[in-house]
PDB file of N, CA and C in Angstrom:
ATOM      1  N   UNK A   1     -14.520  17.631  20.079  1.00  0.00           N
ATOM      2  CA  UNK A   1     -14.845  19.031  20.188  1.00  0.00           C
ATOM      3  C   UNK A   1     -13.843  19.768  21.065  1.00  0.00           C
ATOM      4  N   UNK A   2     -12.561  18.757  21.951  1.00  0.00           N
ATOM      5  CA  UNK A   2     -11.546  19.383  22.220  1.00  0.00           C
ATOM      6  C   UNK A   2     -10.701  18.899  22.320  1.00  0.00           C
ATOM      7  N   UNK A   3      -9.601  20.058  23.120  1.00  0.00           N
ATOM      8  CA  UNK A   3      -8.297  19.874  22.235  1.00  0.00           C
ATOM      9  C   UNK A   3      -7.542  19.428  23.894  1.00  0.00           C
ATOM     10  N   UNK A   4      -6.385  18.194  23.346  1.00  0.00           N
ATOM     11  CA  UNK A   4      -5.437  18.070  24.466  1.00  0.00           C
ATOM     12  C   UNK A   4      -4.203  17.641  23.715  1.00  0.00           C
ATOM     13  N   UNK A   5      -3.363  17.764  24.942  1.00  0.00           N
ATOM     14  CA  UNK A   5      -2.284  17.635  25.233  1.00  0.00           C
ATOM     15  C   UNK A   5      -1.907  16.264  24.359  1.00  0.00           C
ATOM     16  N   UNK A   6      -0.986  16.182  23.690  1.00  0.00           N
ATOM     17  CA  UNK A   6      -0.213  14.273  23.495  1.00  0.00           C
ATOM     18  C   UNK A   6       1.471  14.522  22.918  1.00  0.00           C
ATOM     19  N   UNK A   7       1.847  14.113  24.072  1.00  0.00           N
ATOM     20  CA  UNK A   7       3.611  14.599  23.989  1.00  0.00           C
ATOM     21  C   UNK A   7       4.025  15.501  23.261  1.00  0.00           C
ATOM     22  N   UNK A   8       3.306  16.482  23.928  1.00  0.00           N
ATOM     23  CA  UNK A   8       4.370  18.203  23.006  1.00  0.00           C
ATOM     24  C   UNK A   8       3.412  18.854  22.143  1.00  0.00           C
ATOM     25  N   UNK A   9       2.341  17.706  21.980  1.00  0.00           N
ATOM     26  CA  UNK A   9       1.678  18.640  20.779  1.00  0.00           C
ATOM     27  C   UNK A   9      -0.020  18.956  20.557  1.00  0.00           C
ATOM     28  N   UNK A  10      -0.572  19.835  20.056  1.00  0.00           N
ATOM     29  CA  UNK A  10      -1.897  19.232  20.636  1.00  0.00           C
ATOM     30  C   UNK A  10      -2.689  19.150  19.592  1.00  0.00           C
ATOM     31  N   UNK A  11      -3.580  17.915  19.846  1.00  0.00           N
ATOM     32  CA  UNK A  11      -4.166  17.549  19.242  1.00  0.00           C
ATOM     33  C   UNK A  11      -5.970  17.241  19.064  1.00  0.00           C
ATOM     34  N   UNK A  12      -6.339  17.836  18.101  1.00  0.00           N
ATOM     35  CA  UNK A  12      -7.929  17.751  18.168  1.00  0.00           C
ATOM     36  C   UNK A  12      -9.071  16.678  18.363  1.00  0.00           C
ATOM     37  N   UNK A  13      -9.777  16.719  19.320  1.00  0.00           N
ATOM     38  CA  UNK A  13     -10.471  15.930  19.131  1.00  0.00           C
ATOM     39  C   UNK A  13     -11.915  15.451  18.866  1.00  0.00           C
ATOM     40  N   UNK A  14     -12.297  14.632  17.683  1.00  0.00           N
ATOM     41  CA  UNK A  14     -14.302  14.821  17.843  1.00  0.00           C
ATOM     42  C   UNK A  14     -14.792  14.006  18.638  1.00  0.00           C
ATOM     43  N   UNK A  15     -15.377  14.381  19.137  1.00  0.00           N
ATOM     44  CA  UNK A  15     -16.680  13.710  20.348  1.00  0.00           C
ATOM     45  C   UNK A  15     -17.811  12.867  19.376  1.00  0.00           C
ATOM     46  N   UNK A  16     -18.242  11.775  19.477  1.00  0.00           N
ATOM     47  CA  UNK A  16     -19.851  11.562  18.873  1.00  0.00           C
ATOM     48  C   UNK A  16     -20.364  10.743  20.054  1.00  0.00           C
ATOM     49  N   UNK A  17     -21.998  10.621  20.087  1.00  0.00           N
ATOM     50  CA  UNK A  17     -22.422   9.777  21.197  1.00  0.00           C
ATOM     51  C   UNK A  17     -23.783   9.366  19.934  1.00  0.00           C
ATOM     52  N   UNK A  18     -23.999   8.424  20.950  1.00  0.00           N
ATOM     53  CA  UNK A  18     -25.489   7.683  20.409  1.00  0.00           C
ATOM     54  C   UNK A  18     -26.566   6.963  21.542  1.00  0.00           C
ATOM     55  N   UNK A  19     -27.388   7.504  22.056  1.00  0.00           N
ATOM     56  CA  UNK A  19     -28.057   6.651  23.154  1.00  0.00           C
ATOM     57  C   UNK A  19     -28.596   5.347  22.673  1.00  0.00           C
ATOM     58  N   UNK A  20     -28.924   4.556  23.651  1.00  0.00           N
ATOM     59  CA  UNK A  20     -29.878   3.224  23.200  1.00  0.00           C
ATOM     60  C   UNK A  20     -30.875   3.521  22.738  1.00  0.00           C
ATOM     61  N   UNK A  21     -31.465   4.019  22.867  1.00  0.00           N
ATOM     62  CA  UNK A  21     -33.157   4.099  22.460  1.00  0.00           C
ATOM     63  C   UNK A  21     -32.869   4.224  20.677  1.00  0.00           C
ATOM     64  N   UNK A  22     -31.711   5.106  20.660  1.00  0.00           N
ATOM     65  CA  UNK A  22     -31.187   5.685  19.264  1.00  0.00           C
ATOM     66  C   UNK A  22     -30.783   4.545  18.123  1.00  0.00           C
ATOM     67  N   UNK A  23     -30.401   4.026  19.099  1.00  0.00           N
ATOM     68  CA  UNK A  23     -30.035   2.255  18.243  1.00  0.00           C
ATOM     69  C   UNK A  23     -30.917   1.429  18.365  1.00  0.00           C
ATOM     70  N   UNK A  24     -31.447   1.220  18.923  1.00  0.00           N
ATOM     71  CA  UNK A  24     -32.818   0.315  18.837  1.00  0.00           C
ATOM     72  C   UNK A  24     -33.927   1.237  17.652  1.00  0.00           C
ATOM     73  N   UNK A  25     -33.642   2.293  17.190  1.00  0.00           N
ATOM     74  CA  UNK A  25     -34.727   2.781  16.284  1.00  0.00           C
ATOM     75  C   UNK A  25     -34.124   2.575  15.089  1.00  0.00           C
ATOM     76  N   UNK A  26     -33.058   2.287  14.753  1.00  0.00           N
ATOM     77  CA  UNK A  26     -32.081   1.695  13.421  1.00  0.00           C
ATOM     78  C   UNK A  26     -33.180   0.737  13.022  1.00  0.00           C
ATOM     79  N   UNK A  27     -33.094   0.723  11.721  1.00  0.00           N
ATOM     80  CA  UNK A  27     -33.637  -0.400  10.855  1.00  0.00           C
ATOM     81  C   UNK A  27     -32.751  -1.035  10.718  1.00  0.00           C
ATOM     82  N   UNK A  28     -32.187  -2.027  10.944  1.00  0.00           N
ATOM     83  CA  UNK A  28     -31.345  -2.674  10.876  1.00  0.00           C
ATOM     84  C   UNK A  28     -31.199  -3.739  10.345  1.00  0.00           C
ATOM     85  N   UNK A  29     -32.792  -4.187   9.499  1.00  0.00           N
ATOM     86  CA  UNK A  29     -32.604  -5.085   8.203  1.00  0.00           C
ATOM     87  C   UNK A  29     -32.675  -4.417   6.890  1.00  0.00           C
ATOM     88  N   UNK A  30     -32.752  -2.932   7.241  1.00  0.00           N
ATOM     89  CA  UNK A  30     -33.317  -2.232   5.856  1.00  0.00           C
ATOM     90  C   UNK A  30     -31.327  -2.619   4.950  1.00  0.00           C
ATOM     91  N   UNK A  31     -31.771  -2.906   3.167  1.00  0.00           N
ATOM     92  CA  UNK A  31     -30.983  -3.492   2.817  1.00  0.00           C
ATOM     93  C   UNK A  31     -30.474  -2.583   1.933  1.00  0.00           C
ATOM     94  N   UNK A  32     -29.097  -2.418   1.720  1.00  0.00           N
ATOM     95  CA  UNK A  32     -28.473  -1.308   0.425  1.00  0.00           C
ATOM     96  C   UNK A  32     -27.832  -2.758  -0.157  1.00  0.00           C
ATOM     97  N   UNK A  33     -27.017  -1.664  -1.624  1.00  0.00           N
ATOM     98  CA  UNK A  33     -26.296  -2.084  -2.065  1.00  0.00           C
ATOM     99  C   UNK A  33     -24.679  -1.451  -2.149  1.00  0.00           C
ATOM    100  N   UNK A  34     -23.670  -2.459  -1.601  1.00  0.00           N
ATOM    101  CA  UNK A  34     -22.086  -2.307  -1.334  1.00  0.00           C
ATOM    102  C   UNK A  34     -21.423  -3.122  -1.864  1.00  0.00           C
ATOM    103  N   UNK A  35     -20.402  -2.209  -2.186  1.00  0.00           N
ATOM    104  CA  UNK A  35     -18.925  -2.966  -2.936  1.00  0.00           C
ATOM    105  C   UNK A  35     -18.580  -3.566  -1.792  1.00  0.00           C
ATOM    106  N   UNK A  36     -17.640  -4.950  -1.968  1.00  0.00           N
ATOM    107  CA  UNK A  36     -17.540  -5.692  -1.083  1.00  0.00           C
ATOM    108  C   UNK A  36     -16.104  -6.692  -2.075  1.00  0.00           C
ATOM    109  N   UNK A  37     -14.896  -6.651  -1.125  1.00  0.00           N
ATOM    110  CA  UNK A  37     -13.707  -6.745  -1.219  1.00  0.00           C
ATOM    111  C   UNK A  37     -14.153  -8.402  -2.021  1.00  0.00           C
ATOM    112  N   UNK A  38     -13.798  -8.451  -3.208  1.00  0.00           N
ATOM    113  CA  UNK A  38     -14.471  -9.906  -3.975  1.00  0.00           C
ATOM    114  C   UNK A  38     -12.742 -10.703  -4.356  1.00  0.00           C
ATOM    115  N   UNK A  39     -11.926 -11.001  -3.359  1.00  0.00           N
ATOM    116  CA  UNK A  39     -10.587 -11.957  -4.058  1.00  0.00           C
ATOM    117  C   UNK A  39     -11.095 -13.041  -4.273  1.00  0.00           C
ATOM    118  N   UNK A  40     -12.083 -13.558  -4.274  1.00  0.00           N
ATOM    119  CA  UNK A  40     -12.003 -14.811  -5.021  1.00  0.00           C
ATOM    120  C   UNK A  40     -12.423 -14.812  -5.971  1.00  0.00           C
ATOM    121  N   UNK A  41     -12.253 -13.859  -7.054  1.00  0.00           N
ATOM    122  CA  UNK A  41     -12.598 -13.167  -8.151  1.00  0.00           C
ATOM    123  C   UNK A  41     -11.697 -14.397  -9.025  1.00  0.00           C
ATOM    124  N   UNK A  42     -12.116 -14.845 -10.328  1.00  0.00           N
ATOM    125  CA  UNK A  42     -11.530 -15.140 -11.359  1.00  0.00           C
ATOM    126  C   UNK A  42     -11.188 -15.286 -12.605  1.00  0.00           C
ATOM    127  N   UNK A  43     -10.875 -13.884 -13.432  1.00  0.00           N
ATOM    128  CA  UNK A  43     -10.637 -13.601 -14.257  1.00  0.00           C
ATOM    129  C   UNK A  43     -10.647 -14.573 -15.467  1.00  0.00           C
ATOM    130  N   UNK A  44     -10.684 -15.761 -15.441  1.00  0.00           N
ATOM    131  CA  UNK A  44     -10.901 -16.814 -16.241  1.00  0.00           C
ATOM    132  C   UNK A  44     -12.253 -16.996 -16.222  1.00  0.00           C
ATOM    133  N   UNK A  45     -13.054 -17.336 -15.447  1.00  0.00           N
ATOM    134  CA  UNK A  45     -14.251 -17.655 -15.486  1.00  0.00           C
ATOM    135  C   UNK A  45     -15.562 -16.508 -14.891  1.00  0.00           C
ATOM    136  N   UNK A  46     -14.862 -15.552 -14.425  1.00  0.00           N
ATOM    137  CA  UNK A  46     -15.678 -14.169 -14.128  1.00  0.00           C
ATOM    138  C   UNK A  46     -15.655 -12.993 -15.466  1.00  0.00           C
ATOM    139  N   UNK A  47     -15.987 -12.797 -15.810  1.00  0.00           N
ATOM    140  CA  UNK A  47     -15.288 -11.402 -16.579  1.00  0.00           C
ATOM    141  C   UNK A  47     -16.052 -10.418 -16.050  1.00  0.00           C
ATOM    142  N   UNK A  48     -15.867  -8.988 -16.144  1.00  0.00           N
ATOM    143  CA  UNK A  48     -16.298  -7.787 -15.308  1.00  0.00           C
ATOM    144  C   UNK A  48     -16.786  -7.338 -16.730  1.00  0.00           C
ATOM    145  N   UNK A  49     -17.346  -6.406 -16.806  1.00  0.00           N
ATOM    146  CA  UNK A  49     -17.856  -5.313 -17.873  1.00  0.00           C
ATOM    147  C   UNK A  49     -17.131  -4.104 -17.544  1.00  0.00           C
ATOM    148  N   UNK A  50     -15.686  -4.149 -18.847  1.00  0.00           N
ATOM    149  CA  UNK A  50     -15.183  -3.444 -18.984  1.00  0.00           C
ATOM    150  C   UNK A  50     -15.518  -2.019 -19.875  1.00  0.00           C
ATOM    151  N   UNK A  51     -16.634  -1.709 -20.096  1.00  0.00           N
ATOM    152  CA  UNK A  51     -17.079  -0.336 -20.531  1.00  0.00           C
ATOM    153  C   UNK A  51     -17.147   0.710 -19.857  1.00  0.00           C
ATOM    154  N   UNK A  52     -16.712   1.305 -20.261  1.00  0.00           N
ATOM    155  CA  UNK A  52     -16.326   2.819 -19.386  1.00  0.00           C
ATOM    156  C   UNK A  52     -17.371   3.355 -18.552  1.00  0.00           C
ATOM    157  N   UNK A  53     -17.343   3.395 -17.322  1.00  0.00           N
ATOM    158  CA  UNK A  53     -18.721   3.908 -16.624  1.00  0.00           C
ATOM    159  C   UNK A  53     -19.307   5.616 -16.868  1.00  0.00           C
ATOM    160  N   UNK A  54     -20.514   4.899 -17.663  1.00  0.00           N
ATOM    161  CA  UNK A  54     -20.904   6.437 -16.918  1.00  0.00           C
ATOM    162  C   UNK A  54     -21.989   7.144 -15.955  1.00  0.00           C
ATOM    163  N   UNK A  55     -21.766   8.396 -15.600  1.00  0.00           N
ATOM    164  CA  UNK A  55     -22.529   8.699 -14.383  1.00  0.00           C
ATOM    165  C   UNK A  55     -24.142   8.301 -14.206  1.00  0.00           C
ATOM    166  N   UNK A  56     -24.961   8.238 -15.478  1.00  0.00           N
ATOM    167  CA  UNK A  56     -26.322   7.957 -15.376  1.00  0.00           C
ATOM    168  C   UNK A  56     -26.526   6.168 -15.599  1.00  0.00           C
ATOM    169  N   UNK A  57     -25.333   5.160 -15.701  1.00  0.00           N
ATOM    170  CA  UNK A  57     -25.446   4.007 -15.555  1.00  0.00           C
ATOM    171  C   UNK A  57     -25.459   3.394 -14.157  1.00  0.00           C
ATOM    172  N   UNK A  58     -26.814   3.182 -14.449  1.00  0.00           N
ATOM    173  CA  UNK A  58     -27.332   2.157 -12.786  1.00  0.00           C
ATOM    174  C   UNK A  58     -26.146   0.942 -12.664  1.00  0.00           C
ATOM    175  N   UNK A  59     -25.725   0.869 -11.341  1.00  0.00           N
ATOM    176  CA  UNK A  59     -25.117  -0.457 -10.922  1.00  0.00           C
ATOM    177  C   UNK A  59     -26.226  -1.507 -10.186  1.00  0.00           C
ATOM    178  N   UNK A  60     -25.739  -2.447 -10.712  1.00  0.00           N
ATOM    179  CA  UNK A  60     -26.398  -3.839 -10.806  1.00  0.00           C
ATOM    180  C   UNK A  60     -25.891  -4.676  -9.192  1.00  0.00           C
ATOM    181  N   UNK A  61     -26.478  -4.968  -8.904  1.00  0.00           N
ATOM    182  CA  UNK A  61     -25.822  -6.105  -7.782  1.00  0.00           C
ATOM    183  C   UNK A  61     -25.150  -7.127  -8.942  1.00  0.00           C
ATOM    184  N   UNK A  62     -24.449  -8.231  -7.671  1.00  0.00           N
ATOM    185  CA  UNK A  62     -23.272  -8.499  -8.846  1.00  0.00           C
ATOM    186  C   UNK A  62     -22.670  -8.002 -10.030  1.00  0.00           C
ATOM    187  N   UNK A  63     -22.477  -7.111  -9.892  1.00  0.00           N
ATOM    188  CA  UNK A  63     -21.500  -5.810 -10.875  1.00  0.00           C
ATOM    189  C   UNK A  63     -20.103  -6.532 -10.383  1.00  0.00           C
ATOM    190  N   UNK A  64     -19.024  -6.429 -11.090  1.00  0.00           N
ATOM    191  CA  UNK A  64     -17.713  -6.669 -10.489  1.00  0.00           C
ATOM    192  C   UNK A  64     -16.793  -5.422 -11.183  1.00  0.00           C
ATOM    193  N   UNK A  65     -15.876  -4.792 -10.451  1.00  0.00           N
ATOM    194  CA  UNK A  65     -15.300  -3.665 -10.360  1.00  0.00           C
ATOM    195  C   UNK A  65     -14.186  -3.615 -10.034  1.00  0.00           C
ATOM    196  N   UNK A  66     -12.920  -3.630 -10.849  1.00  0.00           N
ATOM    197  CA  UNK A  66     -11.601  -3.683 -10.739  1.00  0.00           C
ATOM    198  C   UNK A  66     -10.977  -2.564 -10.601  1.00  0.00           C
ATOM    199  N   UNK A  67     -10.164  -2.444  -9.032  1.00  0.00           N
ATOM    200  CA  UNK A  67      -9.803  -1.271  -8.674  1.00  0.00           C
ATOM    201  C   UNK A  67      -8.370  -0.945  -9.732  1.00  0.00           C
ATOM    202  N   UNK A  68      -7.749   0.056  -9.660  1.00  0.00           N
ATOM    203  CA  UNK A  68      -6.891   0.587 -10.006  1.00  0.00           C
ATOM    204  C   UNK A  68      -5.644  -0.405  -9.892  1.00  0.00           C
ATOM    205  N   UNK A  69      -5.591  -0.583  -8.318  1.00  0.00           N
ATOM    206  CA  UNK A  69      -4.604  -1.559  -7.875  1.00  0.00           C
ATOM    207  C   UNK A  69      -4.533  -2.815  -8.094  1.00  0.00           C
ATOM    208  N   UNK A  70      -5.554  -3.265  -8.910  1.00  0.00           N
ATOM    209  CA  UNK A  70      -5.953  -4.917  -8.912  1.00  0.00           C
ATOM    210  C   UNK A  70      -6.870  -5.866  -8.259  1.00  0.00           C
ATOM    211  N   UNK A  71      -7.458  -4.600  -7.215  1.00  0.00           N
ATOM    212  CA  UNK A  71      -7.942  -5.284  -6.170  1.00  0.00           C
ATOM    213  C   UNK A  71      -9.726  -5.311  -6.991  1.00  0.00           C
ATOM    214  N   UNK A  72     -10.431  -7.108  -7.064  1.00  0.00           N
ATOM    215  CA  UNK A  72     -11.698  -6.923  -7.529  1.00  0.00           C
ATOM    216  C   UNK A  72     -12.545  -6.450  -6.614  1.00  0.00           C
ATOM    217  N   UNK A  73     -13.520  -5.797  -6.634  1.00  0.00           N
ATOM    218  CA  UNK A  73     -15.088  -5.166  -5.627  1.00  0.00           C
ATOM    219  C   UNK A  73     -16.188  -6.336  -6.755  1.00  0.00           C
ATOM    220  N   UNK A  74     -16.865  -6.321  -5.615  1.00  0.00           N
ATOM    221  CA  UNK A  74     -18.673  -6.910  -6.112  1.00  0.00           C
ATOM    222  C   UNK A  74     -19.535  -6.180  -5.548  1.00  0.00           C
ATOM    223  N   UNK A  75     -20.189  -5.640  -6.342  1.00  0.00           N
ATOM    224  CA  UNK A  75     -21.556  -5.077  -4.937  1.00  0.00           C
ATOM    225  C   UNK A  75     -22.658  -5.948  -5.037  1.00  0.00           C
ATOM    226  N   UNK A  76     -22.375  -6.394  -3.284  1.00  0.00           N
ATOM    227  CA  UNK A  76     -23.587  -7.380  -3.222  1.00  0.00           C
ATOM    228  C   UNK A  76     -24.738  -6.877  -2.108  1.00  0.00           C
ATOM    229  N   UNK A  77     -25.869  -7.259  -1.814  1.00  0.00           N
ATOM    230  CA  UNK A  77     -27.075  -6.852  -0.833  1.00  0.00           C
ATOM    231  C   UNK A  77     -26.528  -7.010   0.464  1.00  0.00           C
ATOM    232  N   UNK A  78     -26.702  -6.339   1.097  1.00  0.00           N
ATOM    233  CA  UNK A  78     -26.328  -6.486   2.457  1.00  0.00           C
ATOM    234  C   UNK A  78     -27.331  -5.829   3.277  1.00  0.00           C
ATOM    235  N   UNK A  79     -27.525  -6.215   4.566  1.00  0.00           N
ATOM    236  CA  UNK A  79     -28.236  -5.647   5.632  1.00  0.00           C
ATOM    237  C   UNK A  79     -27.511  -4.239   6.487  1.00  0.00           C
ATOM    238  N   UNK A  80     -27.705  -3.507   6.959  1.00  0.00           N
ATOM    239  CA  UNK A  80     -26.832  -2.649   7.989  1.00  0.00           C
ATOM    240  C   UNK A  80     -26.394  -3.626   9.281  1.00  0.00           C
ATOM    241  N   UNK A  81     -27.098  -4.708   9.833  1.00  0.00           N
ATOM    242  CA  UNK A  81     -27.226  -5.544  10.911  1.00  0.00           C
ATOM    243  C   UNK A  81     -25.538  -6.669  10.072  1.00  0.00           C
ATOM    244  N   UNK A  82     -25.434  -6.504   8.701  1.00  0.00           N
ATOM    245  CA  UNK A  82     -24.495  -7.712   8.510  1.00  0.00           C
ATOM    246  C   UNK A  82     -22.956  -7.007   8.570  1.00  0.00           C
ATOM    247  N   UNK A  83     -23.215  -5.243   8.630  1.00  0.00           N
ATOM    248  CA  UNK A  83     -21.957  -4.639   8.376  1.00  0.00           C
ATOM    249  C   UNK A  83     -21.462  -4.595  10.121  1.00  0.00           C
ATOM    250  N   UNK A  84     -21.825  -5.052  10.815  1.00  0.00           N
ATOM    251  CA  UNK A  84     -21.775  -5.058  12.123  1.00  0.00           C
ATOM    252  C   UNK A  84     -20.498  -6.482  12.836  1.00  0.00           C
ATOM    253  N   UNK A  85     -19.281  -5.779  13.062  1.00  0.00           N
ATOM    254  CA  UNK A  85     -18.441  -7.312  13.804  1.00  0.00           C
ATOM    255  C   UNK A  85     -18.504  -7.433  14.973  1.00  0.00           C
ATOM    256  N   UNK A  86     -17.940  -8.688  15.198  1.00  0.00           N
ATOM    257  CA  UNK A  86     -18.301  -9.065  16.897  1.00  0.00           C
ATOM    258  C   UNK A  86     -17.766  -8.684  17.784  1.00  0.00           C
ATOM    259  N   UNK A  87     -17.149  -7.073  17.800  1.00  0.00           N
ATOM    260  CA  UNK A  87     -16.496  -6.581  19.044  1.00  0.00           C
ATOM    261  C   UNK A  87     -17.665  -5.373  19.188  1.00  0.00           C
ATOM    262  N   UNK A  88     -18.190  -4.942  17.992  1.00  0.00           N
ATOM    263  CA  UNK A  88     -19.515  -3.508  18.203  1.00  0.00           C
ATOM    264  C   UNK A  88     -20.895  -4.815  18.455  1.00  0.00           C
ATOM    265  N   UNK A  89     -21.043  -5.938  17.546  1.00  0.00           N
ATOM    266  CA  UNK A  89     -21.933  -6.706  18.224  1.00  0.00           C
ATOM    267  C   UNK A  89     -21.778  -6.753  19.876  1.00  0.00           C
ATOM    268  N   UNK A  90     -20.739  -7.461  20.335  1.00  0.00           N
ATOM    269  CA  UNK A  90     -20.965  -7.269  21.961  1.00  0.00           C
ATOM    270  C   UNK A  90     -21.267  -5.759  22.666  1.00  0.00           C
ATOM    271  N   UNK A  91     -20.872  -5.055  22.137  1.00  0.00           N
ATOM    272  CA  UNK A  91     -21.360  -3.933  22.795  1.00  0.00           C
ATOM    273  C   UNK A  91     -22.662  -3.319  22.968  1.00  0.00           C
ATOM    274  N   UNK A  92     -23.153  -3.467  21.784  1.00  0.00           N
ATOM    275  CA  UNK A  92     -24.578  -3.238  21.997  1.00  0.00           C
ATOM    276  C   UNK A  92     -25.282  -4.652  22.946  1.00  0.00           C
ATOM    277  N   UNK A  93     -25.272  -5.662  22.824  1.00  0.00           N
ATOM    278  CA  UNK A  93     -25.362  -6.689  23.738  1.00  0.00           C
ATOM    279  C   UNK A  93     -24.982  -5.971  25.355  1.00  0.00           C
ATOM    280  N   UNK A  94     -23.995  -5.503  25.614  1.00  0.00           N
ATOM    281  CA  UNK A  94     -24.344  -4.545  26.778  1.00  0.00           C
ATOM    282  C   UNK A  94     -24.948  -3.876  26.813  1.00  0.00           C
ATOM    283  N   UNK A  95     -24.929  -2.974  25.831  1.00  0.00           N
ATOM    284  CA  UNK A  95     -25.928  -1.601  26.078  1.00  0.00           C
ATOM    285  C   UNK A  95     -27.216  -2.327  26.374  1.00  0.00           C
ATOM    286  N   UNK A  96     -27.535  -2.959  25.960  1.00  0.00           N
ATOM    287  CA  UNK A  96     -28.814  -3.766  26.126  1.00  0.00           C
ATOM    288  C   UNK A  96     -29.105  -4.097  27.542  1.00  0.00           C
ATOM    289  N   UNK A  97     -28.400  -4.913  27.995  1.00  0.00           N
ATOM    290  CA  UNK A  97     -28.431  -5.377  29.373  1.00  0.00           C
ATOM    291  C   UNK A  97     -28.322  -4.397  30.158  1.00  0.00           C
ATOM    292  N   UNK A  98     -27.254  -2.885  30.088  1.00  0.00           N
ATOM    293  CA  UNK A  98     -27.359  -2.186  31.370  1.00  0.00           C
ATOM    294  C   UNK A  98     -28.567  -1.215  30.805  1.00  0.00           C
ATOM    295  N   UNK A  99     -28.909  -0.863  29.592  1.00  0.00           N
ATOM    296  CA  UNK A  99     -30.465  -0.492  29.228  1.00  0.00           C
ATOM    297  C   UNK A  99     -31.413  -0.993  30.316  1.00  0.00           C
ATOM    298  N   UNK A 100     -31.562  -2.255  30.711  1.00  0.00           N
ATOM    299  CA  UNK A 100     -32.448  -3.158  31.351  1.00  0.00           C
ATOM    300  C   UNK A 100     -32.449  -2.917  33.130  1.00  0.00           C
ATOM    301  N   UNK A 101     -31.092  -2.690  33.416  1.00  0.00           N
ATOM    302  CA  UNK A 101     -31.182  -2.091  34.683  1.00  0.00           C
ATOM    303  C   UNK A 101     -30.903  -0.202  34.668  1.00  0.00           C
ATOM    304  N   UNK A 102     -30.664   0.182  33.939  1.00  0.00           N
ATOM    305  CA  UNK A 102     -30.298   1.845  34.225  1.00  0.00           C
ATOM    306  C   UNK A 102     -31.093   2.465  33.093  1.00  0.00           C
ATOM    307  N   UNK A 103     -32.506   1.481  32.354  1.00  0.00           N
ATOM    308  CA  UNK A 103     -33.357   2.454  31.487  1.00  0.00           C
ATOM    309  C   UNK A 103     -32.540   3.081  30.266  1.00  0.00           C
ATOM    310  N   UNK A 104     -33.462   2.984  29.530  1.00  0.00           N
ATOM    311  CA  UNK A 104     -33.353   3.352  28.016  1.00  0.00           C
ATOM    312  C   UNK A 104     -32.286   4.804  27.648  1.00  0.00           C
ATOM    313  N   UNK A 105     -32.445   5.201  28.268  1.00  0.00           N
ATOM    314  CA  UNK A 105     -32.436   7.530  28.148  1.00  0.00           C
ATOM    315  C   UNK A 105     -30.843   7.437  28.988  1.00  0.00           C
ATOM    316  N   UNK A 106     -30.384   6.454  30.177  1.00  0.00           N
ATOM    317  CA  UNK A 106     -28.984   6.852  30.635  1.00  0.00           C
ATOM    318  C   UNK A 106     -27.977   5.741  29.917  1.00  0.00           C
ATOM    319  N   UNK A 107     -28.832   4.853  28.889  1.00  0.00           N
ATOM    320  CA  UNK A 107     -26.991   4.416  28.377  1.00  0.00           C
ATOM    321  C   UNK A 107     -27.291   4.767  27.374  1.00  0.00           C
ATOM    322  N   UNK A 108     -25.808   5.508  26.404  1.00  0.00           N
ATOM    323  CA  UNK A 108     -25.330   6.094  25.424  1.00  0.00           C
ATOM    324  C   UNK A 108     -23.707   5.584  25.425  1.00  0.00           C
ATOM    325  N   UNK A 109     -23.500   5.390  24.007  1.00  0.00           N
ATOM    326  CA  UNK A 109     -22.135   5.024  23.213  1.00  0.00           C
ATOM    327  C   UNK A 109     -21.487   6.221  23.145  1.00  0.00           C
ATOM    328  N   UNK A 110     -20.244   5.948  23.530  1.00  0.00           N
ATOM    329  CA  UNK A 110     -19.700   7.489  22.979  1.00  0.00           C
ATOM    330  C   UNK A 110     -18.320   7.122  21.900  1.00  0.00           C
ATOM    331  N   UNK A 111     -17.884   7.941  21.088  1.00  0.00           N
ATOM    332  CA  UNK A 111     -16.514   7.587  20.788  1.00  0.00           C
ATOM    333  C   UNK A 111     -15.851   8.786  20.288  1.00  0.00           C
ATOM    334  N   UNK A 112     -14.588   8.856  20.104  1.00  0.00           N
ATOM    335  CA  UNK A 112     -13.728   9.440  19.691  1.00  0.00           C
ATOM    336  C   UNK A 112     -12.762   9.994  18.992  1.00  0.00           C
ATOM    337  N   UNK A 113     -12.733  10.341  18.222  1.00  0.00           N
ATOM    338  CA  UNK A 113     -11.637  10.322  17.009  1.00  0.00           C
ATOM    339  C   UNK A 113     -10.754  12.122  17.026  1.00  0.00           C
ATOM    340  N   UNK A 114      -9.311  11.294  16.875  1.00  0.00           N
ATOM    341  CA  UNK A 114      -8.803  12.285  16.736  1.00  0.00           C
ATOM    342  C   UNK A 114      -7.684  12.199  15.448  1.00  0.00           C
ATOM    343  N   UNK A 115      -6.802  13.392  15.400  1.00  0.00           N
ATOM    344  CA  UNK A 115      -6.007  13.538  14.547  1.00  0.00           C
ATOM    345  C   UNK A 115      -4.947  12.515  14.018  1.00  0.00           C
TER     346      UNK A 115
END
C-alpha cells in the first residue's frame, strides 16, 4: 500500500497480513480439485482425451491435460493442508507457539509483494 525508494526508482508495494486465530479457522482438510505438474506422464500407456474442450464439460479427477508446451497436468484431489511446503509449514508451527505465549489476537503473518 506503499511506495519506496530501490536504487533510483520507486517502487510499489502491497501489504497483506493474516492473524492466527485467522488460520486456525481455515479448513484445511476441505478438498478441491487441481492440475498438478504430471511428468511421469506416458504417452504410450496414458492417453489423454484429446477432444476439444468445452466450457459446459465437467473435469474429471484424473483428467490429463497437455499444455501447449508439452508439459502434461493431472487434476488430482488435494487438501489445502497438502498445498502447504515446509518453509510456510514451519511458520505457522511458530505462529503457534508464540500464539501460546503472546495470545491468539497479537500474532499475525504479514507479507509483501512488490513490483
Amino acid at each position: 500500500m506503499g511506495r519506496t525508494w530501490r536504487r533510483g526508482r520507486t517502487v510499489s508495494i502491497r501489504l497483506s497480513a493474516c492473524f492466527w486465530q485467522e488460520l486456525q479457522a481455515v479448513p484445511w482438510e476441505e478438498t478441491t480439485l487441481q492440475w498438478m505438474d504430471y511428468s511421469e506422464y506416458d504417452p504410450a500407456t496414458d492417453e489423454p482425451d484429446d477432444t476439444e474442450a468445452e466450457e459446459d464439460v465437467e473435469e474429471k479427477e484424473g483428467d490429463i491435460f497437455i499444455h501447449d508446451d508439452g508439459t502434461p497436468y493431472r487434476l488430482e484431489r488435494m487438501t489445502r493442508r497438502d498445498t502447504i511446503d515446509r518453509a510456510l509449514s514451519a511458520t505457522f508451527d511458530l505462529m503457534e507457539v508464540l500464539a501460546k505465549y503472546c495470545g491468539d489476537e497479537n500474532v499475525r503473518l504479514v507479507v509483501w509483494f512488490d513490483d
